[in-house]
N, C-alpha and C. Protein backbone atom coordinates (compact mmCIF):
# COMPACT_ATOMS: atom_id res chain seq x y z
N UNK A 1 14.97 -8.13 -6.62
CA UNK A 1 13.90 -7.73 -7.53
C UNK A 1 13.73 -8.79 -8.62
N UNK A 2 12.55 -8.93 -9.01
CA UNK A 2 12.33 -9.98 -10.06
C UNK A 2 10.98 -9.05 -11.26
N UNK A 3 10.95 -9.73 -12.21
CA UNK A 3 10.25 -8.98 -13.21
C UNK A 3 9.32 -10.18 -13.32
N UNK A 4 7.71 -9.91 -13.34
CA UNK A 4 6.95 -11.26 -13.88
C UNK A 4 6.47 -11.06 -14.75
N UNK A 5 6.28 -12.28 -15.69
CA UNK A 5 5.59 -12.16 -16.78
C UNK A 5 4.28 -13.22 -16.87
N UNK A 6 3.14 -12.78 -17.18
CA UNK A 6 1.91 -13.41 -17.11
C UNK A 6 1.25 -13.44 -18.31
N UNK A 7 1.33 -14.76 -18.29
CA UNK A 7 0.05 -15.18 -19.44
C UNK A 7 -0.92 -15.47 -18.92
N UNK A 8 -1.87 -15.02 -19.51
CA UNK A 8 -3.53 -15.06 -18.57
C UNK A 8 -4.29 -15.39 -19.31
N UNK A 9 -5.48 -15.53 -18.56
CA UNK A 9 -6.69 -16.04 -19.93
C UNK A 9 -7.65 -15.91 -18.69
N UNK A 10 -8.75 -14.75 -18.64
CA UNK A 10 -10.14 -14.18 -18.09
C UNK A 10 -11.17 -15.23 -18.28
N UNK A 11 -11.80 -15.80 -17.24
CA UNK A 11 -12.89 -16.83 -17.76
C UNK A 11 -14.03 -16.06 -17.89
N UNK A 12 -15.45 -16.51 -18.61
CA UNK A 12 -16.25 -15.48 -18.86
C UNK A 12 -16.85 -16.30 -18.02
N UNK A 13 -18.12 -15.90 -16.46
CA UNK A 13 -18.78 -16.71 -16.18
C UNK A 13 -20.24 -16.96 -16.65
N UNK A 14 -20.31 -16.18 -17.73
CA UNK A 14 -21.66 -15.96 -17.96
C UNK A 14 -21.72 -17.69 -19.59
N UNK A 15 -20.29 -17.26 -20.11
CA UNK A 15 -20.36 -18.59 -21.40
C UNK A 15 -19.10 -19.04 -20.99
N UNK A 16 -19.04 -20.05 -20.04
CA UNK A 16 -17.42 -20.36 -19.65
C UNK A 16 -16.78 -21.53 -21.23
N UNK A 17 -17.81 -21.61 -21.82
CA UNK A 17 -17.42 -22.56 -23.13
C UNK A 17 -16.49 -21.50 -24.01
N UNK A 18 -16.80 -20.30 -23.68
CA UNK A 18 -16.41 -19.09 -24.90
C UNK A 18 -15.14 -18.70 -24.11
N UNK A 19 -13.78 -19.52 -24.10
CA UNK A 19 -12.47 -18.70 -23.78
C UNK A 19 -12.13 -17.44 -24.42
N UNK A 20 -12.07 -16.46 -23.77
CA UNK A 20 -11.00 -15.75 -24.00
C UNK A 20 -9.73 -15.74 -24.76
N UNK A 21 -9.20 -14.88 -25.20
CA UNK A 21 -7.66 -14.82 -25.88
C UNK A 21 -6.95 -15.02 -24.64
N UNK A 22 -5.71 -16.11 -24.74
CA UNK A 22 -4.65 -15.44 -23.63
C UNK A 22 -3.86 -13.97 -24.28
N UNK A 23 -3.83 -13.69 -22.93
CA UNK A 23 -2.88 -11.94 -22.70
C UNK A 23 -1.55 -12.26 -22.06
N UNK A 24 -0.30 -11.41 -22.37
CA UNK A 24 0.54 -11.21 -21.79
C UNK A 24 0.86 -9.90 -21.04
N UNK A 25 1.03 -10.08 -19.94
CA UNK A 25 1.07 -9.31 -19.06
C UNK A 25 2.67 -8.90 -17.99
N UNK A 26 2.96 -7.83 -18.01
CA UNK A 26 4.33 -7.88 -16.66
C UNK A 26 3.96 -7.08 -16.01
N UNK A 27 4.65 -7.60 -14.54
CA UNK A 27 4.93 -6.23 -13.72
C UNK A 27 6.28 -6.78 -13.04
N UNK A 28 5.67 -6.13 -11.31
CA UNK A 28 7.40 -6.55 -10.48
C UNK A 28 7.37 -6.85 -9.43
N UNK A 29 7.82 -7.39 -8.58
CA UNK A 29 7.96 -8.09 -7.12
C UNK A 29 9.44 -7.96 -6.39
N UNK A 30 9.38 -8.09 -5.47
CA UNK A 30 10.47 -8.38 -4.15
C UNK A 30 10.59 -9.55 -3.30
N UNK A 31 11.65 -10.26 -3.75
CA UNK A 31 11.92 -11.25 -2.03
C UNK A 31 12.06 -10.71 -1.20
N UNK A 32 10.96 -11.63 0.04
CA UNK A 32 10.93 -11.28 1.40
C UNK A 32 10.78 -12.88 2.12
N UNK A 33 11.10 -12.59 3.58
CA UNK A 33 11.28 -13.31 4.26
C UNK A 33 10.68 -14.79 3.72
N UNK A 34 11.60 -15.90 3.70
CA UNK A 34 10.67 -17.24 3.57
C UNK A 34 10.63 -17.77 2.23
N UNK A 35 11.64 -16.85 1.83
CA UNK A 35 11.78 -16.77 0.08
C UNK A 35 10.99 -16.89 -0.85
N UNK A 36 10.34 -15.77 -0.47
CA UNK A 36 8.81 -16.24 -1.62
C UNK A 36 8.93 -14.56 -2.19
N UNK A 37 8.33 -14.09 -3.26
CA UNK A 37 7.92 -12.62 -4.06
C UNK A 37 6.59 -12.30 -3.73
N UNK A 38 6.81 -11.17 -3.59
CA UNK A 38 5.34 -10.10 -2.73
C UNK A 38 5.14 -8.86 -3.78
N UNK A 39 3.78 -9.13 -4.60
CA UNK A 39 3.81 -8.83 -5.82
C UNK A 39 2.14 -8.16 -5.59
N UNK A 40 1.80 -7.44 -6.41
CA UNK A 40 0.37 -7.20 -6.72
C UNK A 40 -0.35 -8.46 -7.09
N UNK A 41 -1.64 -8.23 -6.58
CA UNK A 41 -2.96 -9.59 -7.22
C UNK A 41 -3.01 -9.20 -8.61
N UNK A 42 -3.05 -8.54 -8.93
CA UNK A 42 -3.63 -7.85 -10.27
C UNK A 42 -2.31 -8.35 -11.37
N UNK A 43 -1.14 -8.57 -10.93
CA UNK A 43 0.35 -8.52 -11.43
C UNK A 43 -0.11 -10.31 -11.96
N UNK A 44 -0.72 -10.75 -10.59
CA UNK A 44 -0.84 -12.60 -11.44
C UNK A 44 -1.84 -13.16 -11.47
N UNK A 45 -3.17 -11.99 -11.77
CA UNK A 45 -4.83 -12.75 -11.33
C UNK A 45 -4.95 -13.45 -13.35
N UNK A 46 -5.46 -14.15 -12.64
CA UNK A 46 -6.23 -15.18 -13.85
C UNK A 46 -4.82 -15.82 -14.83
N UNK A 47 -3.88 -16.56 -13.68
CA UNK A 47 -2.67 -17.02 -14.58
C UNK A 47 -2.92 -18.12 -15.12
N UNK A 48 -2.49 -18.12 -16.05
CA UNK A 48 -2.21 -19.67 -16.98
C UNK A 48 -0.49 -20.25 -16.74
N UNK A 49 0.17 -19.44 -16.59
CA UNK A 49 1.46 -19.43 -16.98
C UNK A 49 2.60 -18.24 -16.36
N UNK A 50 3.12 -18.49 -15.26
CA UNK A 50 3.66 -17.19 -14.60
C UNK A 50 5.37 -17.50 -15.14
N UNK A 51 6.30 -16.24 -15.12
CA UNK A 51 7.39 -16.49 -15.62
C UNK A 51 8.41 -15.63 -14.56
N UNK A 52 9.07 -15.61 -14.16
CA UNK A 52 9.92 -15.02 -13.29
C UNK A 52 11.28 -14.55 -13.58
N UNK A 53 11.91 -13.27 -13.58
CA UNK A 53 13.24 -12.85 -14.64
C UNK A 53 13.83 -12.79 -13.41
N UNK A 54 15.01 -13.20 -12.56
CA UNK A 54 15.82 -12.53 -11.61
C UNK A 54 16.69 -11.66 -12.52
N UNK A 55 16.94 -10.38 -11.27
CA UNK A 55 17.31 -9.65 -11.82
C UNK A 55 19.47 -9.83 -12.65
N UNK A 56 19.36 -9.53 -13.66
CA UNK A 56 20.54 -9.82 -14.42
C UNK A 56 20.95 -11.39 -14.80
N UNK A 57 19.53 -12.27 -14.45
CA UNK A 57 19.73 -13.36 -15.18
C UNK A 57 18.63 -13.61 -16.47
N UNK A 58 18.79 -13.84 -17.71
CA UNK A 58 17.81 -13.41 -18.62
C UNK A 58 16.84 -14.88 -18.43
N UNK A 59 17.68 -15.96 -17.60
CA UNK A 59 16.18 -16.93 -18.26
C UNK A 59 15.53 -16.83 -17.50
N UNK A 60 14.15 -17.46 -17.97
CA UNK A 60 12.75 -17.25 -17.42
C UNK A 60 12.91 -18.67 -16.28
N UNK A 61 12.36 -18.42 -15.21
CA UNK A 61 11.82 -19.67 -14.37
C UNK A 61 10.22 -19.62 -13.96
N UNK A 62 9.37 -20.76 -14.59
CA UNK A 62 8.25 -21.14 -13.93
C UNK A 62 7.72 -21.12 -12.38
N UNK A 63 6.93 -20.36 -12.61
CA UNK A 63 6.04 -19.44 -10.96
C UNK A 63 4.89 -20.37 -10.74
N UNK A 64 4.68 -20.20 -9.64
CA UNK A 64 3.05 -20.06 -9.10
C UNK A 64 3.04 -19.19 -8.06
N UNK A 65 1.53 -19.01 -7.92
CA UNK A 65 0.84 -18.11 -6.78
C UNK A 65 0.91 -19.12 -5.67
N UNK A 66 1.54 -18.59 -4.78
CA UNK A 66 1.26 -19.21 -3.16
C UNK A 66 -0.03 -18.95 -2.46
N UNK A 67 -0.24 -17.83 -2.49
CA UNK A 67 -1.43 -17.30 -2.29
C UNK A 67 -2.22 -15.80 -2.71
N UNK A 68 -3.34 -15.04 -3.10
CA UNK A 68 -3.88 -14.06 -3.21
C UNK A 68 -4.64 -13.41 -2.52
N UNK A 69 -4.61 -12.22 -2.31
CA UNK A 69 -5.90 -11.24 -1.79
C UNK A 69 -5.86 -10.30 -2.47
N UNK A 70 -7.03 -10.74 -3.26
CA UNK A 70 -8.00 -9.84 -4.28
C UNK A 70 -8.16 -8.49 -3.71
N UNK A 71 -8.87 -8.58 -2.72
CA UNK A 71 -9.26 -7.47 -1.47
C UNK A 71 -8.08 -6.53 -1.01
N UNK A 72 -6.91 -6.81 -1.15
CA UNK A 72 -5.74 -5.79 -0.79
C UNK A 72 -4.96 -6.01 -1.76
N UNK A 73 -5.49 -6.99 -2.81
CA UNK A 73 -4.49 -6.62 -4.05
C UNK A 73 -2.69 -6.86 -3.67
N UNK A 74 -2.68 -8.01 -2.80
CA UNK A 74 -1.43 -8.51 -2.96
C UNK A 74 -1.22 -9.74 -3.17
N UNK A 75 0.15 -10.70 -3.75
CA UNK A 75 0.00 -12.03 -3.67
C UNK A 75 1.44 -12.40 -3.59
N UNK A 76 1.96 -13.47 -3.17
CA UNK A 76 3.12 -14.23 -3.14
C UNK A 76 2.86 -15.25 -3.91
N UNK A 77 3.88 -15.40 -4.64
CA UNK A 77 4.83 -16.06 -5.50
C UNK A 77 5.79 -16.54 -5.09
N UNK A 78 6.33 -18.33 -5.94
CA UNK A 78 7.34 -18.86 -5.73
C UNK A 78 7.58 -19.86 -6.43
N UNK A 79 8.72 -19.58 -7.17
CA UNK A 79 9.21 -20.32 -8.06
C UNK A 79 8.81 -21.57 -7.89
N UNK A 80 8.67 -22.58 -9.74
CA UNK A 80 8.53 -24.07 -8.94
C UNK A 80 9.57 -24.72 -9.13
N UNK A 81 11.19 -24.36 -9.52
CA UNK A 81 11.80 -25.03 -8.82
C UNK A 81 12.81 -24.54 -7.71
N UNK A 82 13.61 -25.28 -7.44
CA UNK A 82 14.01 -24.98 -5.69
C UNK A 82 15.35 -24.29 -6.31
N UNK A 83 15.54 -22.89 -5.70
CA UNK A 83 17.17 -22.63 -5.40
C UNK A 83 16.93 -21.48 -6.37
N UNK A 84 15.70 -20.93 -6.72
CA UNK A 84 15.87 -19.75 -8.14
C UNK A 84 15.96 -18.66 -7.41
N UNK A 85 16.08 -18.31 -6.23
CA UNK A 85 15.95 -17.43 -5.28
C UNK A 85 17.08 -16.84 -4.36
N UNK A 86 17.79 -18.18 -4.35
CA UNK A 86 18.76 -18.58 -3.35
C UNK A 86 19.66 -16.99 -3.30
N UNK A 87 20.22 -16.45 -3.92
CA UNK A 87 21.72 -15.25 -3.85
C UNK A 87 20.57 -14.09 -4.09
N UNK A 88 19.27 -13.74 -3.87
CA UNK A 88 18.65 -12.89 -3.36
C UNK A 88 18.40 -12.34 -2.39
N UNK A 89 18.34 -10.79 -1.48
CA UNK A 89 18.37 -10.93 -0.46
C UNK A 89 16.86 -10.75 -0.06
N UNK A 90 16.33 -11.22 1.08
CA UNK A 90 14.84 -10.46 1.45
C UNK A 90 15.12 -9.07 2.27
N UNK A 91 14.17 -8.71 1.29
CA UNK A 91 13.76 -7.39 1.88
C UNK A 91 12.79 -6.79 3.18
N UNK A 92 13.41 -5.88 4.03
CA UNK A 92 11.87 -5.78 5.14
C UNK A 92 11.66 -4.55 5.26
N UNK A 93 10.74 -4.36 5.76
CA UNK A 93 9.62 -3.76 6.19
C UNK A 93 9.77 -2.50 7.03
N UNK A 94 9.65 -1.07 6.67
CA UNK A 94 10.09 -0.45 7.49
C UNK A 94 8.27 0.43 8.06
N UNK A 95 8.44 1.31 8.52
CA UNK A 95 7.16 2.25 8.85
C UNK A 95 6.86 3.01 7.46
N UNK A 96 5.18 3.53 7.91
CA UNK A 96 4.79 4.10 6.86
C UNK A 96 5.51 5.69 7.04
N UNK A 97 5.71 5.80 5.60
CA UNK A 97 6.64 7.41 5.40
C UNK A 97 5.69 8.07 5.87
N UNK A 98 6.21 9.27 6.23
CA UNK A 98 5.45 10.74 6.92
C UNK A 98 5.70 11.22 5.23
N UNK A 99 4.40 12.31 5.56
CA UNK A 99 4.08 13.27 4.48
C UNK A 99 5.40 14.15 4.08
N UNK A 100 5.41 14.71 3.12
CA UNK A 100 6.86 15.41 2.43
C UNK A 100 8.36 14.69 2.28
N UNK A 101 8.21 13.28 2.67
CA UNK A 101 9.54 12.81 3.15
C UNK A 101 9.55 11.85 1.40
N UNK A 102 11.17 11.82 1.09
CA UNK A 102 11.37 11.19 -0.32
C UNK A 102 11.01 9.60 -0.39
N UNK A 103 10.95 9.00 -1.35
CA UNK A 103 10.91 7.80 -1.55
C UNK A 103 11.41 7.12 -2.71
N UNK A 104 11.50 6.28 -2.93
CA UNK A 104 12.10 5.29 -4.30
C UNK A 104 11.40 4.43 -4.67
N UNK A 105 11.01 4.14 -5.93
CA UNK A 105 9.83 3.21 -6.18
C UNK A 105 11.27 2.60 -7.20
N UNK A 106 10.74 0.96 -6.96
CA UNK A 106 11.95 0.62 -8.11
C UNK A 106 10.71 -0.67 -8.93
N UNK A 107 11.26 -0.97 -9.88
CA UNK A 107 10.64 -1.89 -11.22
C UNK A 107 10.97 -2.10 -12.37
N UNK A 108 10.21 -2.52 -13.07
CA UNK A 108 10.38 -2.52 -14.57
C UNK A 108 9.29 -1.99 -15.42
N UNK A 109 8.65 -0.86 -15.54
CA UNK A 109 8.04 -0.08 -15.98
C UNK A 109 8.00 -0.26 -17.80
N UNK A 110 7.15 -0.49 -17.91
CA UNK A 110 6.33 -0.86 -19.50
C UNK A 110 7.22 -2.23 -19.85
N UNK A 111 7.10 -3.48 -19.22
CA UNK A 111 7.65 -4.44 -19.61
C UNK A 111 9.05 -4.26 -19.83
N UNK A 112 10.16 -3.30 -19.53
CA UNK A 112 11.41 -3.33 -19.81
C UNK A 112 11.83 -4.53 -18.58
N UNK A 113 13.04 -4.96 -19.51
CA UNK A 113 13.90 -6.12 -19.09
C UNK A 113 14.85 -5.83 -18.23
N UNK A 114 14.95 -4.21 -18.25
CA UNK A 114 16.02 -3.76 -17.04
C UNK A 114 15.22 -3.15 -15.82
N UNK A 115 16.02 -2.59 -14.69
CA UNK A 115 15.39 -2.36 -13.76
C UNK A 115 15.23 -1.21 -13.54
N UNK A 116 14.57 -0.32 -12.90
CA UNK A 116 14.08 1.46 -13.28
C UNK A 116 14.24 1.78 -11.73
N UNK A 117 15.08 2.98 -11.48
CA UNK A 117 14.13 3.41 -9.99
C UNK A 117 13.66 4.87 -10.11
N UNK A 118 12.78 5.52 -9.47
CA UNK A 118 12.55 6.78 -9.41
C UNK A 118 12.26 7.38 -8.29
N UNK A 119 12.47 8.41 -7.44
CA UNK A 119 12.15 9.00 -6.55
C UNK A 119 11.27 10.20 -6.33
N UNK A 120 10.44 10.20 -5.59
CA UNK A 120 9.55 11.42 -5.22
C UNK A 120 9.23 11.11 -3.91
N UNK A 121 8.10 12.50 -3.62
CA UNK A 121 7.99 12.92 -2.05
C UNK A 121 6.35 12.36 -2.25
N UNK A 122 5.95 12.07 -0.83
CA UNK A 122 4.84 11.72 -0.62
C UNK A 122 3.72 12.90 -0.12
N UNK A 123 2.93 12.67 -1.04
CA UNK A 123 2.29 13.90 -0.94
C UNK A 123 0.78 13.77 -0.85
N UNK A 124 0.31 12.75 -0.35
CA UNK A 124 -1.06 12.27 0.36
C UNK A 124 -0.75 11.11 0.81
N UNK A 125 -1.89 10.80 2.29
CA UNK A 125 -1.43 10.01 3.06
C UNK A 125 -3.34 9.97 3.56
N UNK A 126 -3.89 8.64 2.70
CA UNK A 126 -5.85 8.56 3.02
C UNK A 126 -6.24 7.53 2.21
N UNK A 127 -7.65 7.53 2.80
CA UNK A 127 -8.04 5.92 2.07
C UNK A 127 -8.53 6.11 0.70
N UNK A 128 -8.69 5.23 0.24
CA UNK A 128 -8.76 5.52 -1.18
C UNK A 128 -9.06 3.94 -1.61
N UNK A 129 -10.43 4.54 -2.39
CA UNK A 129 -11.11 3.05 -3.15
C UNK A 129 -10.26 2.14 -3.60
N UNK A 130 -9.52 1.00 -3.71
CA UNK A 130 -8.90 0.43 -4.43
C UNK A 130 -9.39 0.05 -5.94
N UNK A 131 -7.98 0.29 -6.82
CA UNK A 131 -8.41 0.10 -8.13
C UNK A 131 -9.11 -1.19 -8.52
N UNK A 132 -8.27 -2.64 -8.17
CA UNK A 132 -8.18 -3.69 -8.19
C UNK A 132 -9.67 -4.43 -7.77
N UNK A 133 -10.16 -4.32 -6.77
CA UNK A 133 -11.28 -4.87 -6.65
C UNK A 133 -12.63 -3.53 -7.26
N UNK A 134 -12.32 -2.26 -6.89
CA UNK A 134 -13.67 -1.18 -6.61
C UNK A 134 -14.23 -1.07 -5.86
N UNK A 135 -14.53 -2.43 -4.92
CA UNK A 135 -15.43 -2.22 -3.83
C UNK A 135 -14.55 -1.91 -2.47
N UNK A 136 -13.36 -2.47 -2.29
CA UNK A 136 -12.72 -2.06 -1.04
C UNK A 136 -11.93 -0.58 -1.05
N UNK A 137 -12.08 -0.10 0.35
CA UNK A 137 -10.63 1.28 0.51
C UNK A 137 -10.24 0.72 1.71
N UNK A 138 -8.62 1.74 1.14
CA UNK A 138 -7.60 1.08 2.06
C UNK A 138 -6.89 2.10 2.46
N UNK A 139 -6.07 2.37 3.33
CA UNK A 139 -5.28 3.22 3.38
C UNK A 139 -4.18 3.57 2.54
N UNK A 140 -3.79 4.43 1.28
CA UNK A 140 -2.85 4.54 0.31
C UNK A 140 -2.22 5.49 0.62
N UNK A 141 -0.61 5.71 0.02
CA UNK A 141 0.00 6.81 0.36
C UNK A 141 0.18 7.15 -1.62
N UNK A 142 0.61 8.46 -1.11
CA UNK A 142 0.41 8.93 -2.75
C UNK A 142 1.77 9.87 -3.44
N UNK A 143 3.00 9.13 -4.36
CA UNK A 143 3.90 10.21 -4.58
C UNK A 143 3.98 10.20 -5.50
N UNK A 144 4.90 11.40 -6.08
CA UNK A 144 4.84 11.97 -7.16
C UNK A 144 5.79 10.89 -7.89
N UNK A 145 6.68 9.95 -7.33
CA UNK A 145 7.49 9.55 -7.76
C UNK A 145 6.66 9.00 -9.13
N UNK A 146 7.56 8.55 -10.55
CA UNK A 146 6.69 8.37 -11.58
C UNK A 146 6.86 6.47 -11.17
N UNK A 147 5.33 6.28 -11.73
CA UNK A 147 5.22 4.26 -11.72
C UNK A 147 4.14 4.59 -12.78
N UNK A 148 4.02 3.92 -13.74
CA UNK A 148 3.71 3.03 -14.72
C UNK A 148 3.79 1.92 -15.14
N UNK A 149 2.75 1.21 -15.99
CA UNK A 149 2.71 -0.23 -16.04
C UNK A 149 3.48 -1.00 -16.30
N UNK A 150 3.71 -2.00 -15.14
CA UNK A 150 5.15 -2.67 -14.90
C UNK A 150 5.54 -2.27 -14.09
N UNK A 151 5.51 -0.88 -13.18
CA UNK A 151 6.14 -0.82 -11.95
C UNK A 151 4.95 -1.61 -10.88
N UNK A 152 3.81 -2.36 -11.21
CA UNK A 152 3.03 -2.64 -10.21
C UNK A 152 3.91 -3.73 -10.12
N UNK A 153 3.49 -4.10 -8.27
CA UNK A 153 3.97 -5.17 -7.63
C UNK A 153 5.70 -4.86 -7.00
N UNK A 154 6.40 -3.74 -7.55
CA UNK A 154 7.37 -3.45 -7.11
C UNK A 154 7.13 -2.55 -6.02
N UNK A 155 8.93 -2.50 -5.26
CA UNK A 155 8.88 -1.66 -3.67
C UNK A 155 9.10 -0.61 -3.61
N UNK A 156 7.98 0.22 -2.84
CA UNK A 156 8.61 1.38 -2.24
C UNK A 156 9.34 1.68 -1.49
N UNK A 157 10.70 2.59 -1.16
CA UNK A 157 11.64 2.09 -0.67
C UNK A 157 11.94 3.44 0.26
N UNK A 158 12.41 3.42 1.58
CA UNK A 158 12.81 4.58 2.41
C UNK A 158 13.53 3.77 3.31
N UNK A 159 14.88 4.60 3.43
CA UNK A 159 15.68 4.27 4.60
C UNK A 159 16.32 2.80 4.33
N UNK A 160 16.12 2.35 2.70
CA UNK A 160 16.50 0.52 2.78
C UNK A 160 15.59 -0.54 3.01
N UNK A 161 14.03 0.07 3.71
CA UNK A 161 13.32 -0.54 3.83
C UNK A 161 12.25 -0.49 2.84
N UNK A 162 11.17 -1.66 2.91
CA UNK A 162 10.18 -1.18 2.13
C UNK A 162 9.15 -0.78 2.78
N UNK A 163 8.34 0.07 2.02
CA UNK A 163 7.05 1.02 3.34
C UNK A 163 5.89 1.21 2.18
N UNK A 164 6.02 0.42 1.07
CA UNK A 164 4.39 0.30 0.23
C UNK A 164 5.12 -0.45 -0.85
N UNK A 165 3.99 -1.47 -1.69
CA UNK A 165 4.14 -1.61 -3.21
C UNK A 165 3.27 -1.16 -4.22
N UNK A 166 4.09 -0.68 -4.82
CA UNK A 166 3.68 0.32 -6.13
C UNK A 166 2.60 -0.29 -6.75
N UNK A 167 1.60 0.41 -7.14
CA UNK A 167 0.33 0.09 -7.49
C UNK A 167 -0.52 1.62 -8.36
N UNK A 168 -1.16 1.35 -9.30
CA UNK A 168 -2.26 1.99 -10.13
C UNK A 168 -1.28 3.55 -10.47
């Protein structure tokens, strides 16, 4: 698990002369295969400056986006220098949970520096507009488990595997 921290700055396209304030922003991610973090779009859209906490080491290491989709609202991340990853394990991928069955959402919920997990049952399973763009739906599953800001970009977790990332 890693915690990101984003400094951003929104371009306006209508007066691109008129910057914006930068914002600071966190949420949370997981290594997976290939050693890269699988994080929400929304967790690193419009970065200036990405920061990366492994978990129980306090310093910050310099990120970039590997790549984004706006449209499903996910993105990978990866440190820019080599080896910040290394004694992490990747995480995979299990099936989507069946309805009533428990789950674990883990993160860092309102910018905390430590790591949170919570569990609940899944209790819708349908498409649903995405927050992130508005115009796309996707298939979402829906639990009670509690996530708040800062748990976006972190894993949902069943059986050891992950089977969604926490979002809206």
């Amino acid at each position: 698990m890693v915690r990101i921290v984003n400094h951003s700055q929104r371009p306006d396209w209508y007066t691109p002369w008129d910057s914006s304030a930068a914002q600071e922003s966190s949420g949370s991610g997981f290594v997976i295969a290939g050693g890269v973090v699988l994080t929400n779009a929304h967790v690193v859209s419009d970065a200036r400056l990405i920061l990366l906490f492994v978990t129980g080491d306090p310093t910050p290491h310099e990120a970039r986006v590997r790549i984004v989709g706006h449209d499903c609202d996910l993105a990978l991340v990866e440190p820019v220098e080599a080896g910040v990853l290394d004694g992490l394990p990747a995480m995979s991928f299990g099936r989507m949970p069946p309805l009533r069955s428990a789950v674990e959402t883990y993160g860092y919920p309102a910018g905390g520096e430590r790591i949170s997990s919570t569990r609940g049952v899944v209790s819708r399973v349908e498409m649903h507009t995405y927050s992130h763009t508005e115009g796309d739906s996707h298939l979402t599953v829906q639990t009670d488990a509690a996530i708040n800001p800062g748990n976006s970009g972190g894993p949902v977790v069943q059986g050891g595997k992950v089977v969604g990332v926490a979002f809206q």
